[in-house]
PDB file of N, CA and C in Angstrom:
ATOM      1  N   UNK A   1       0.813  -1.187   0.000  1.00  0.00           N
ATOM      2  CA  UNK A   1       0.000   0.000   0.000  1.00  0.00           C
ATOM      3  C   UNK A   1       0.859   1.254   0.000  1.00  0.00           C
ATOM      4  N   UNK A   2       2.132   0.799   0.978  1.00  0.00           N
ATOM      5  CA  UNK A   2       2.843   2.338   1.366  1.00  0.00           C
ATOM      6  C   UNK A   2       3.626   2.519  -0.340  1.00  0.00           C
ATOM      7  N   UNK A   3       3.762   1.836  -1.242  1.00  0.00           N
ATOM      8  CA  UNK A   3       4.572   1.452  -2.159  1.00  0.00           C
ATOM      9  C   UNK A   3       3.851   2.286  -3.665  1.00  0.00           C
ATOM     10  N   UNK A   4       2.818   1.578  -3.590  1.00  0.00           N
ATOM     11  CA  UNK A   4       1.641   2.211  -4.599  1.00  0.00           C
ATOM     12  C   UNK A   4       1.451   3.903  -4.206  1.00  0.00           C
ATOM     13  N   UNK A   5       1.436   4.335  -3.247  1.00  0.00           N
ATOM     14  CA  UNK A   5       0.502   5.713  -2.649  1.00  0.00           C
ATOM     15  C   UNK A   5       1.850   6.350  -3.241  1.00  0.00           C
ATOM     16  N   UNK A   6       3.138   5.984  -2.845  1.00  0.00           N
ATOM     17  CA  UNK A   6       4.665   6.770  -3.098  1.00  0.00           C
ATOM     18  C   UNK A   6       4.252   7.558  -5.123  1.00  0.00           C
ATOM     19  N   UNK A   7       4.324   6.267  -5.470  1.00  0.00           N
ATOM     20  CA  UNK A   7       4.396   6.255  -7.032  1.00  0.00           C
ATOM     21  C   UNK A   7       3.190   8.065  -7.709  1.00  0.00           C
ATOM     22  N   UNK A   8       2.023   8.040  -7.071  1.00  0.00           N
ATOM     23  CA  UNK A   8       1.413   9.103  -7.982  1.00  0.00           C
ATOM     24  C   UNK A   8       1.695  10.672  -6.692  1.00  0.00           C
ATOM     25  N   UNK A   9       2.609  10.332  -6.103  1.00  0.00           N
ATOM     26  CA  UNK A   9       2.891  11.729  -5.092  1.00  0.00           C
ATOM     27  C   UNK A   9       3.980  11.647  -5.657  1.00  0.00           C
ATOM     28  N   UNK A  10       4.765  10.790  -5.934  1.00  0.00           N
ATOM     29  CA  UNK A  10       5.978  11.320  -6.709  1.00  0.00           C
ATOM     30  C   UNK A  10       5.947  11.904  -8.483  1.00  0.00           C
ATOM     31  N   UNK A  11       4.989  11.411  -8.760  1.00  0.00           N
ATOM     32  CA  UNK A  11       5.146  11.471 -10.523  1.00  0.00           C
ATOM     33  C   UNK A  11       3.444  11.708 -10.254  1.00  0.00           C
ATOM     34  N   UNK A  12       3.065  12.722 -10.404  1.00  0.00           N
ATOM     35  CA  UNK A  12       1.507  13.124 -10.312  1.00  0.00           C
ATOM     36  C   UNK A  12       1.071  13.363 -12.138  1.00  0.00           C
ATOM     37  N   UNK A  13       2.339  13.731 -12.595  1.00  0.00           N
ATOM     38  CA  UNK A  13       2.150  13.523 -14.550  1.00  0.00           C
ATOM     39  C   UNK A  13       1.956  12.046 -14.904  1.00  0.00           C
ATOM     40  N   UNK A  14       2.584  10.948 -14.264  1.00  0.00           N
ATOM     41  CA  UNK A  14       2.251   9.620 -14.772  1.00  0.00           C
ATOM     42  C   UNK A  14       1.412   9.251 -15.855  1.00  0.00           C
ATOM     43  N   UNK A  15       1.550   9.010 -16.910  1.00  0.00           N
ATOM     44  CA  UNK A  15       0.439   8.545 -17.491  1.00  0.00           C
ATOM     45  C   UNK A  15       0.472   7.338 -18.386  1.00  0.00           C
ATOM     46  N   UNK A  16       1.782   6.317 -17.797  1.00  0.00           N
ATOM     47  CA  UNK A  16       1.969   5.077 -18.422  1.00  0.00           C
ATOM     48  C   UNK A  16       2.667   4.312 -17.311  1.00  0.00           C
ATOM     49  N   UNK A  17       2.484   3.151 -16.860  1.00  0.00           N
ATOM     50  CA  UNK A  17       2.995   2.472 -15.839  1.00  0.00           C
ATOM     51  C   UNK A  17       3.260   1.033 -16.483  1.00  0.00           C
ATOM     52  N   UNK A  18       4.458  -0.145 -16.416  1.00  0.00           N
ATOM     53  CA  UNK A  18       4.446  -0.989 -16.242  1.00  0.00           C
ATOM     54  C   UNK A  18       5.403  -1.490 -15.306  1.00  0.00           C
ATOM     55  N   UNK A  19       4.444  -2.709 -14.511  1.00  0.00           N
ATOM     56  CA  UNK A  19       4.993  -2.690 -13.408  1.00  0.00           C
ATOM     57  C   UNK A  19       5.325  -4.206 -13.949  1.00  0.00           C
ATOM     58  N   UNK A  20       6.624  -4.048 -12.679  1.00  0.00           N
ATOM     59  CA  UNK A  20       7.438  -5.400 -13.135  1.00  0.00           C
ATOM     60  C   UNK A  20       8.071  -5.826 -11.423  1.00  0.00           C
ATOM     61  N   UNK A  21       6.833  -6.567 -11.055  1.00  0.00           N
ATOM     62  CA  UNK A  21       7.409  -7.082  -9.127  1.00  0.00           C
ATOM     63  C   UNK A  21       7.099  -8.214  -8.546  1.00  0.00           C
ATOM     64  N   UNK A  22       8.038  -9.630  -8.596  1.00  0.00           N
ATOM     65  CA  UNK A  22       7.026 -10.305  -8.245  1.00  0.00           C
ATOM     66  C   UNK A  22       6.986 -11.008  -7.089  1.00  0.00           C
ATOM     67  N   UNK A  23       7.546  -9.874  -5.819  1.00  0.00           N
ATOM     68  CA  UNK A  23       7.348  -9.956  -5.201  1.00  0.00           C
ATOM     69  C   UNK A  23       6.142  -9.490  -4.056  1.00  0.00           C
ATOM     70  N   UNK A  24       5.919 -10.121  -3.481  1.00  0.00           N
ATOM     71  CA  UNK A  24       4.677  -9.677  -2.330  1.00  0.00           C
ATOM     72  C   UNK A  24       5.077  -8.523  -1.936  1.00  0.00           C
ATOM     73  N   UNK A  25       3.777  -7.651  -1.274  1.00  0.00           N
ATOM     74  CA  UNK A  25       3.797  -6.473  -0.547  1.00  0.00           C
ATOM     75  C   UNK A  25       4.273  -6.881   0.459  1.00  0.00           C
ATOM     76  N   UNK A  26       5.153  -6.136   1.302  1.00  0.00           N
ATOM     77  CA  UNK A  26       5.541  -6.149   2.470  1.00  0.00           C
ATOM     78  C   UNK A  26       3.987  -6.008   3.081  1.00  0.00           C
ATOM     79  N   UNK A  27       3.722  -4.740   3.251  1.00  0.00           N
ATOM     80  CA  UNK A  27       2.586  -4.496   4.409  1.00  0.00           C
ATOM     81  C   UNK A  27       1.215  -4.431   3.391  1.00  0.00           C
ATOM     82  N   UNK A  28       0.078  -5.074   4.030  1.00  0.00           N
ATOM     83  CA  UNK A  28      -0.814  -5.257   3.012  1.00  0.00           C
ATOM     84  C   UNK A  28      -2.029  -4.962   4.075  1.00  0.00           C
ATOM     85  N   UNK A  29      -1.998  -4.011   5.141  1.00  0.00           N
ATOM     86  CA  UNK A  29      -2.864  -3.429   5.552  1.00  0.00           C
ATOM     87  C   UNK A  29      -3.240  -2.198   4.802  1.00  0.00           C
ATOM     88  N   UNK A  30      -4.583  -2.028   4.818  1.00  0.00           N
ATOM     89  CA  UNK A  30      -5.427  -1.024   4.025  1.00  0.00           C
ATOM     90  C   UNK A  30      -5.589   0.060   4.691  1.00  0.00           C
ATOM     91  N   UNK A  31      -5.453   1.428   4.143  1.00  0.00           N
ATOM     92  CA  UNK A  31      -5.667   2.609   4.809  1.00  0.00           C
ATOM     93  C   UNK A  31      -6.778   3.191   4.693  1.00  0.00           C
ATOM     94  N   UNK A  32      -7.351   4.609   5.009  1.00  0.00           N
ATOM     95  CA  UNK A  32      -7.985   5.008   4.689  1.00  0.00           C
ATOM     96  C   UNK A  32      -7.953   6.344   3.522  1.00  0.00           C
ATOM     97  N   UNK A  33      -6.666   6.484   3.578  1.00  0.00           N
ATOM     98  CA  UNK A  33      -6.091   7.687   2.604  1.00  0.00           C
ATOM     99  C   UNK A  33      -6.115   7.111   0.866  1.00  0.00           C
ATOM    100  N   UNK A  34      -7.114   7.785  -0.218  1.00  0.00           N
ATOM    101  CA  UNK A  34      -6.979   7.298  -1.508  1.00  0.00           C
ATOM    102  C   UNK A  34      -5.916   7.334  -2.095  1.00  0.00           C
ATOM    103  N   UNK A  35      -5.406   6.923  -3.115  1.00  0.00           N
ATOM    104  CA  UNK A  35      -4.639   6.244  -3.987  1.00  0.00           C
ATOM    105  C   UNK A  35      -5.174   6.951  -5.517  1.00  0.00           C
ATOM    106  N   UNK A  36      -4.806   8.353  -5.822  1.00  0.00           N
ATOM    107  CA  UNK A  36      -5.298   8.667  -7.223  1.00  0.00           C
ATOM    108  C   UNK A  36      -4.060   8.538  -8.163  1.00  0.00           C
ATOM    109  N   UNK A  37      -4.303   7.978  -8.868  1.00  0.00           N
ATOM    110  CA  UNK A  37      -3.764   8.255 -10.244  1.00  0.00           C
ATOM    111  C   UNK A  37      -4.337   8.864 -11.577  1.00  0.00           C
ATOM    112  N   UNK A  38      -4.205  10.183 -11.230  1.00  0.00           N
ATOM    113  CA  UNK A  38      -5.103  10.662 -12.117  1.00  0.00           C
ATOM    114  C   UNK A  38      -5.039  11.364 -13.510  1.00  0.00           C
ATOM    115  N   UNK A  39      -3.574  10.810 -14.071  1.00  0.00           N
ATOM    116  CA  UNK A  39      -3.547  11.021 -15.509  1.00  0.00           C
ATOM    117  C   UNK A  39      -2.907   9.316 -15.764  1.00  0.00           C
ATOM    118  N   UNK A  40      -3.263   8.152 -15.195  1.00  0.00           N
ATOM    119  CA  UNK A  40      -2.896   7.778 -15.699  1.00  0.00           C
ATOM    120  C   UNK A  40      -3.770   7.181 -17.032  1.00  0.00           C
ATOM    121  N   UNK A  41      -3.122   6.228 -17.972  1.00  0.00           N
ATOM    122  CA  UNK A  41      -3.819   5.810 -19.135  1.00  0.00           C
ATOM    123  C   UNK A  41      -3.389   4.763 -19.702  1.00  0.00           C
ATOM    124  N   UNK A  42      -2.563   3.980 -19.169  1.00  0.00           N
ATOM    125  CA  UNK A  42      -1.779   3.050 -19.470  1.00  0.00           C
ATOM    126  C   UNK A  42      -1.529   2.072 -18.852  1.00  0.00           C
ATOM    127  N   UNK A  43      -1.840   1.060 -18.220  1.00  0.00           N
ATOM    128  CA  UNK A  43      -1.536  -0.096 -17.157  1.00  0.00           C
ATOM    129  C   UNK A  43      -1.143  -1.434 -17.391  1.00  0.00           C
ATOM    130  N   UNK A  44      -0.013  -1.698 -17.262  1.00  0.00           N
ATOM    131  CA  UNK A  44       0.550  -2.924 -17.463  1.00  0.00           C
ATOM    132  C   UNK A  44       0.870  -3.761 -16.289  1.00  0.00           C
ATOM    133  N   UNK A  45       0.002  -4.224 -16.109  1.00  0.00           N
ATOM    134  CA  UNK A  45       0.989  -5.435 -14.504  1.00  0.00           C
ATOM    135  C   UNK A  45       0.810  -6.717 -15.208  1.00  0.00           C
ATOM    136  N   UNK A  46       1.107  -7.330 -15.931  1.00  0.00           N
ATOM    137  CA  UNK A  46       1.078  -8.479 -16.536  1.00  0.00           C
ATOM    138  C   UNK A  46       2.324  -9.296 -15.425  1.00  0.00           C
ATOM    139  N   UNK A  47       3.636  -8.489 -15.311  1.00  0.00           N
ATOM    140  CA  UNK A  47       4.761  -9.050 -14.653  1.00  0.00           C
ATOM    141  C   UNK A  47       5.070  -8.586 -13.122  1.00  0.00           C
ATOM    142  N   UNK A  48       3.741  -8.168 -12.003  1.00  0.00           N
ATOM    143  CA  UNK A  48       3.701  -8.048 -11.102  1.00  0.00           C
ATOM    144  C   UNK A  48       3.223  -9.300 -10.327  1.00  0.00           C
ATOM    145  N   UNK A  49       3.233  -9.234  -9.124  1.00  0.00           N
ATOM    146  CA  UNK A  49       2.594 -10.199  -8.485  1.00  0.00           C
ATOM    147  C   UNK A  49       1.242  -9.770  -7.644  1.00  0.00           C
ATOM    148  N   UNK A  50       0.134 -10.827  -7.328  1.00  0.00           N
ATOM    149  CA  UNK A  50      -1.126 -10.582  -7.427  1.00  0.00           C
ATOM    150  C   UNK A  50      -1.697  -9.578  -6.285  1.00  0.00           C
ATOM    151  N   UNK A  51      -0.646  -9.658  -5.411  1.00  0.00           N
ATOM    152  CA  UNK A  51      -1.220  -8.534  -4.407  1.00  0.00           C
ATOM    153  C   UNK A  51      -1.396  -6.695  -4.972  1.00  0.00           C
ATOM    154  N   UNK A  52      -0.347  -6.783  -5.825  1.00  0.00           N
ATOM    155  CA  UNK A  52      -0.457  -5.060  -6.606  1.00  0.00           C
ATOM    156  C   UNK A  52      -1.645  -5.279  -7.228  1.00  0.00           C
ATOM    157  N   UNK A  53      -1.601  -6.071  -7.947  1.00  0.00           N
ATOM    158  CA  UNK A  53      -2.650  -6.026  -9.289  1.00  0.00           C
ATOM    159  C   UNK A  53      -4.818  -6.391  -8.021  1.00  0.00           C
ATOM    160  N   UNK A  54      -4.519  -6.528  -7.320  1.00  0.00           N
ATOM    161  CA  UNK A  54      -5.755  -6.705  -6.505  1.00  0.00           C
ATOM    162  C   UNK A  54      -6.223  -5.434  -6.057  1.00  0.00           C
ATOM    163  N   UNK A  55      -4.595  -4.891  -5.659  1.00  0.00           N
ATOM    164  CA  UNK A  55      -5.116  -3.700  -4.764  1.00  0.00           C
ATOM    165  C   UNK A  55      -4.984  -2.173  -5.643  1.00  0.00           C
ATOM    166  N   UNK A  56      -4.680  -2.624  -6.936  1.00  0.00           N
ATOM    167  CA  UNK A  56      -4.920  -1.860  -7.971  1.00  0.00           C
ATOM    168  C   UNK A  56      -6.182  -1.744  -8.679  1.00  0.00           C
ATOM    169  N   UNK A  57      -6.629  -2.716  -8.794  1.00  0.00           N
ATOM    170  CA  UNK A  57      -8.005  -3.426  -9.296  1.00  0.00           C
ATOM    171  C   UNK A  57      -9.450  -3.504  -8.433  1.00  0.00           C
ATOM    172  N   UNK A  58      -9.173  -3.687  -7.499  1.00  0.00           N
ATOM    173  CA  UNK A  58     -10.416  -4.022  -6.458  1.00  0.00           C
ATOM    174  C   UNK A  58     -10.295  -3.059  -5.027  1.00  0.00           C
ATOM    175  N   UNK A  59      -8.916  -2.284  -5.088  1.00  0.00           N
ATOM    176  CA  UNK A  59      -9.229  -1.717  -3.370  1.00  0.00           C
ATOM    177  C   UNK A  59      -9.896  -0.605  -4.033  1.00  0.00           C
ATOM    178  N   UNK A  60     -11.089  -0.523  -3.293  1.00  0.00           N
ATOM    179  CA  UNK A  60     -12.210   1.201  -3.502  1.00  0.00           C
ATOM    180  C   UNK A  60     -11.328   2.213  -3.113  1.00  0.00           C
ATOM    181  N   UNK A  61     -10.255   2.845  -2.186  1.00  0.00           N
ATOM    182  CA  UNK A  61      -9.741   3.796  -2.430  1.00  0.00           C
ATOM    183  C   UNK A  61      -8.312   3.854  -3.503  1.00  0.00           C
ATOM    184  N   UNK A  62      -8.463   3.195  -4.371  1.00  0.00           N
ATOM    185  CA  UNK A  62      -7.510   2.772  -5.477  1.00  0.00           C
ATOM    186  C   UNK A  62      -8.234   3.471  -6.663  1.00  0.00           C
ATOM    187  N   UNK A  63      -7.934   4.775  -7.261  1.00  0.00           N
ATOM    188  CA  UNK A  63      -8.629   5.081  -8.454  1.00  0.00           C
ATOM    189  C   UNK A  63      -8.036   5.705  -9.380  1.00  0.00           C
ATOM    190  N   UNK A  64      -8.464   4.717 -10.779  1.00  0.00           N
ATOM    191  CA  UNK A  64      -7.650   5.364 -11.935  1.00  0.00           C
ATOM    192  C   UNK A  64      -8.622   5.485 -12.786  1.00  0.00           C
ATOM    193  N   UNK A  65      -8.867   6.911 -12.628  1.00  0.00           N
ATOM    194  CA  UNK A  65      -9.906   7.901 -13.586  1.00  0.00           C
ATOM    195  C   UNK A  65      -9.923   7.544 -15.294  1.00  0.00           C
ATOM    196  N   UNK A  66      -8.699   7.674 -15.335  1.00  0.00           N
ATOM    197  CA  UNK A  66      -8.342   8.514 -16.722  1.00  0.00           C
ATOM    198  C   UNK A  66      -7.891   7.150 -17.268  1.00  0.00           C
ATOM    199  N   UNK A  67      -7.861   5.430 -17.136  1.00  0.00           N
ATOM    200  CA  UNK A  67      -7.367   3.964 -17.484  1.00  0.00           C
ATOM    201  C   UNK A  67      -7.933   3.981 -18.825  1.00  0.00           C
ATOM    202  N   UNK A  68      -7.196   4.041 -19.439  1.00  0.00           N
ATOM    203  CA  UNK A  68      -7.650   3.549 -20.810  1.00  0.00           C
ATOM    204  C   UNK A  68      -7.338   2.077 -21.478  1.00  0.00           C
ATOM    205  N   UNK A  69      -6.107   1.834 -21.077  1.00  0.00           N
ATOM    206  CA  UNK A  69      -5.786   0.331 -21.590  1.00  0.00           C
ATOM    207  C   UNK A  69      -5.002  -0.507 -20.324  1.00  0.00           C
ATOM    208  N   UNK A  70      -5.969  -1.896 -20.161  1.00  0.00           N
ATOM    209  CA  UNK A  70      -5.077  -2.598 -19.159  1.00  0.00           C
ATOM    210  C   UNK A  70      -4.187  -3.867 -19.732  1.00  0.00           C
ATOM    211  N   UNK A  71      -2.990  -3.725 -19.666  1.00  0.00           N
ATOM    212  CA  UNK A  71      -2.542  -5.420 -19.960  1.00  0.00           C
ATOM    213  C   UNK A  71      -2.310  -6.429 -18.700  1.00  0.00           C
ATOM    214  N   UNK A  72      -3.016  -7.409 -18.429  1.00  0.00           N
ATOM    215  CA  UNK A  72      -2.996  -8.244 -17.215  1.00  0.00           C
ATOM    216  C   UNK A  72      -2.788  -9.370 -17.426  1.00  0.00           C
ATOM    217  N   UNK A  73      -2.334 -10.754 -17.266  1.00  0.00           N
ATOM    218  CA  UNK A  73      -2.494 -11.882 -17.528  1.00  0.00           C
ATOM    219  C   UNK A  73      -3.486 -12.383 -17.425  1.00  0.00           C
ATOM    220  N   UNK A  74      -4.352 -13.089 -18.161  1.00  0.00           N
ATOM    221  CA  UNK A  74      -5.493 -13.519 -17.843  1.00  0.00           C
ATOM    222  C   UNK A  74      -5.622 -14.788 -16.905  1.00  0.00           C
ATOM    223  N   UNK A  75      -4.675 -15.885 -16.350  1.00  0.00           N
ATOM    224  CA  UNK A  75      -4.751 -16.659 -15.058  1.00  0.00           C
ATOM    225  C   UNK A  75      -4.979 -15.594 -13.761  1.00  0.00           C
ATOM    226  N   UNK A  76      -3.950 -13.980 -14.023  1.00  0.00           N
ATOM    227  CA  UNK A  76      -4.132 -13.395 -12.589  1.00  0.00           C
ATOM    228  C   UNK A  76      -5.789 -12.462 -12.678  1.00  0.00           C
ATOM    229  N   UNK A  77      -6.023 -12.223 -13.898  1.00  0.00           N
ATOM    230  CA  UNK A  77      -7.728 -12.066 -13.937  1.00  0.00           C
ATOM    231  C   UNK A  77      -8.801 -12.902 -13.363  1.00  0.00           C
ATOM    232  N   UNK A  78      -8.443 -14.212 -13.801  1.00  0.00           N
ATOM    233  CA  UNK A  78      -9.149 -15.410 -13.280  1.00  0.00           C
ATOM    234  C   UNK A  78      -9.323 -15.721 -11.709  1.00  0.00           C
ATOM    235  N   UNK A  79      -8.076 -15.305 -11.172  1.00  0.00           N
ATOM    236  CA  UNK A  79      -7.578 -16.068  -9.652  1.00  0.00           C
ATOM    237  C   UNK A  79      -8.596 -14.637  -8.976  1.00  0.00           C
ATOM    238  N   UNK A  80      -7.977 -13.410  -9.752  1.00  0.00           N
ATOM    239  CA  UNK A  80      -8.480 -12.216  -8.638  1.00  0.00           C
ATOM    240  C   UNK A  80     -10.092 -12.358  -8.312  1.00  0.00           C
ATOM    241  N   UNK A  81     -10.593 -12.568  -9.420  1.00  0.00           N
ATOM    242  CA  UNK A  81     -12.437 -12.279  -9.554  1.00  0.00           C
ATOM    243  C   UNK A  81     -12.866 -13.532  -9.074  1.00  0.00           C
ATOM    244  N   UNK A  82     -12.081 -14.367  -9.072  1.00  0.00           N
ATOM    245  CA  UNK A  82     -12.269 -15.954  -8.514  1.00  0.00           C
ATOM    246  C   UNK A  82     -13.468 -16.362  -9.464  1.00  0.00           C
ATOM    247  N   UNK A  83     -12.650 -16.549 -10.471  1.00  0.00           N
ATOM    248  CA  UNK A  83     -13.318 -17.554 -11.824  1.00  0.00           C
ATOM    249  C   UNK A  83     -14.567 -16.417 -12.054  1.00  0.00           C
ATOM    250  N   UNK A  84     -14.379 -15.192 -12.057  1.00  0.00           N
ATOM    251  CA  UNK A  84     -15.735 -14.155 -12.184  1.00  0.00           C
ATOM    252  C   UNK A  84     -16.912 -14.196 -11.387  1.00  0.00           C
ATOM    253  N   UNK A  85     -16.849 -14.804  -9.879  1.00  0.00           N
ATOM    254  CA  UNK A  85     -17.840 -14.911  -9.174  1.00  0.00           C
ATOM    255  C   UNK A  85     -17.644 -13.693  -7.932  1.00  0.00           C
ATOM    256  N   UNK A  86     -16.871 -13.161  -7.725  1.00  0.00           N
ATOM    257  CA  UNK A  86     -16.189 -12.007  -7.077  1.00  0.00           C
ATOM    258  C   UNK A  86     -16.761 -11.246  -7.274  1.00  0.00           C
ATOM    259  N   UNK A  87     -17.875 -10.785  -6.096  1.00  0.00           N
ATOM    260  CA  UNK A  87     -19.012  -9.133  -6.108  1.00  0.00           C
ATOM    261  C   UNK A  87     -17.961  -8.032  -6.472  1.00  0.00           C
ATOM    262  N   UNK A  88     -16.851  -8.103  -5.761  1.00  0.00           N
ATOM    263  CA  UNK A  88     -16.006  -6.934  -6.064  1.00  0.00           C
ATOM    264  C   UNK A  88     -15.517  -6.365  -7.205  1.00  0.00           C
ATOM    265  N   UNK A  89     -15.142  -7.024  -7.692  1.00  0.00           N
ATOM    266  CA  UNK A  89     -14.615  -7.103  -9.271  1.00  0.00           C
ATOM    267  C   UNK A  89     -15.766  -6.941 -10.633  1.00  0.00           C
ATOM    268  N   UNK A  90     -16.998  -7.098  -9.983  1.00  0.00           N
ATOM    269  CA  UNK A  90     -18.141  -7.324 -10.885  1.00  0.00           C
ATOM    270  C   UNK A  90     -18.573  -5.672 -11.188  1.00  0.00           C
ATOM    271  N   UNK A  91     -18.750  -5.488 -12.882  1.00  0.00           N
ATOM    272  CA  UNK A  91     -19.140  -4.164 -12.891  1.00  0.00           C
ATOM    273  C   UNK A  91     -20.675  -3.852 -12.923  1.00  0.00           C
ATOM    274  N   UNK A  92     -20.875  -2.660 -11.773  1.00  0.00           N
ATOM    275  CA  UNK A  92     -22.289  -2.319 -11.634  1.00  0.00           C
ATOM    276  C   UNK A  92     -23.684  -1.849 -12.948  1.00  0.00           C
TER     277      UNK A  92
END
Protein backbone atom coordinates (compact mmCIF):
# COMPACT_ATOMS: atom_id res chain seq x y z
CA UNK A 1 0.00 0.00 0.00
CA UNK A 2 2.84 2.34 1.37
CA UNK A 3 4.57 1.45 -2.16
CA UNK A 4 1.64 2.21 -4.60
CA UNK A 5 0.50 5.71 -2.65
CA UNK A 6 4.67 6.77 -3.10
CA UNK A 7 4.40 6.25 -7.03
CA UNK A 8 1.41 9.10 -7.98
CA UNK A 9 2.89 11.73 -5.09
CA UNK A 10 5.98 11.32 -6.71
CA UNK A 11 5.15 11.47 -10.52
CA UNK A 12 1.51 13.12 -10.31
CA UNK A 13 2.15 13.52 -14.55
CA UNK A 14 2.25 9.62 -14.77
CA UNK A 15 0.44 8.55 -17.49
CA UNK A 16 1.97 5.08 -18.42
CA UNK A 17 2.99 2.47 -15.84
CA UNK A 18 4.45 -0.99 -16.24
CA UNK A 19 4.99 -2.69 -13.41
CA UNK A 20 7.44 -5.40 -13.14
CA UNK A 21 7.41 -7.08 -9.13
CA UNK A 22 7.03 -10.30 -8.25
CA UNK A 23 7.35 -9.96 -5.20
CA UNK A 24 4.68 -9.68 -2.33
CA UNK A 25 3.80 -6.47 -0.55
CA UNK A 26 5.54 -6.15 2.47
CA UNK A 27 2.59 -4.50 4.41
CA UNK A 28 -0.81 -5.26 3.01
CA UNK A 29 -2.86 -3.43 5.55
CA UNK A 30 -5.43 -1.02 4.03
CA UNK A 31 -5.67 2.61 4.81
CA UNK A 32 -7.98 5.01 4.69
CA UNK A 33 -6.09 7.69 2.60
CA UNK A 34 -6.98 7.30 -1.51
CA UNK A 35 -4.64 6.24 -3.99
CA UNK A 36 -5.30 8.67 -7.22
CA UNK A 37 -3.76 8.26 -10.24
CA UNK A 38 -5.10 10.66 -12.12
CA UNK A 39 -3.55 11.02 -15.51
CA UNK A 40 -2.90 7.78 -15.70
CA UNK A 41 -3.82 5.81 -19.13
CA UNK A 42 -1.78 3.05 -19.47
CA UNK A 43 -1.54 -0.10 -17.16
CA UNK A 44 0.55 -2.92 -17.46
CA UNK A 45 0.99 -5.44 -14.50
CA UNK A 46 1.08 -8.48 -16.54
CA UNK A 47 4.76 -9.05 -14.65
CA UNK A 48 3.70 -8.05 -11.10
CA UNK A 49 2.59 -10.20 -8.48
CA UNK A 50 -1.13 -10.58 -7.43
CA UNK A 51 -1.22 -8.53 -4.41
CA UNK A 52 -0.46 -5.06 -6.61
CA UNK A 53 -2.65 -6.03 -9.29
CA UNK A 54 -5.76 -6.71 -6.50
CA UNK A 55 -5.12 -3.70 -4.76
CA UNK A 56 -4.92 -1.86 -7.97
CA UNK A 57 -8.01 -3.43 -9.30
CA UNK A 58 -10.42 -4.02 -6.46
CA UNK A 59 -9.23 -1.72 -3.37
CA UNK A 60 -12.21 1.20 -3.50
CA UNK A 61 -9.74 3.80 -2.43
CA UNK A 62 -7.51 2.77 -5.48
CA UNK A 63 -8.63 5.08 -8.45
CA UNK A 64 -7.65 5.36 -11.94
CA UNK A 65 -9.91 7.90 -13.59
CA UNK A 66 -8.34 8.51 -16.72
CA UNK A 67 -7.37 3.96 -17.48
CA UNK A 68 -7.65 3.55 -20.81
CA UNK A 69 -5.79 0.33 -21.59
CA UNK A 70 -5.08 -2.60 -19.16
CA UNK A 71 -2.54 -5.42 -19.96
CA UNK A 72 -3.00 -8.24 -17.22
CA UNK A 73 -2.49 -11.88 -17.53
CA UNK A 74 -5.49 -13.52 -17.84
CA UNK A 75 -4.75 -16.66 -15.06
CA UNK A 76 -4.13 -13.40 -12.59
CA UNK A 77 -7.73 -12.07 -13.94
CA UNK A 78 -9.15 -15.41 -13.28
CA UNK A 79 -7.58 -16.07 -9.65
CA UNK A 80 -8.48 -12.22 -8.64
CA UNK A 81 -12.44 -12.28 -9.55
CA UNK A 82 -12.27 -15.95 -8.51
CA UNK A 83 -13.32 -17.55 -11.82
CA UNK A 84 -15.73 -14.16 -12.18
CA UNK A 85 -17.84 -14.91 -9.17
CA UNK A 86 -16.19 -12.01 -7.08
CA UNK A 87 -19.01 -9.13 -6.11
CA UNK A 88 -16.01 -6.93 -6.06
CA UNK A 89 -14.62 -7.10 -9.27
CA UNK A 90 -18.14 -7.32 -10.88
CA UNK A 91 -19.14 -4.16 -12.89
CA UNK A 92 -22.29 -2.32 -11.63
Amino acid sequence: HDFLRLIPQSFPSLDDVHMINDVPQASKQPTNTPIIFPRLRDLSIQSCHMDYAKQLLTDELCQLPGLRFLRINWPLVVSLTNDFTNAATRLA
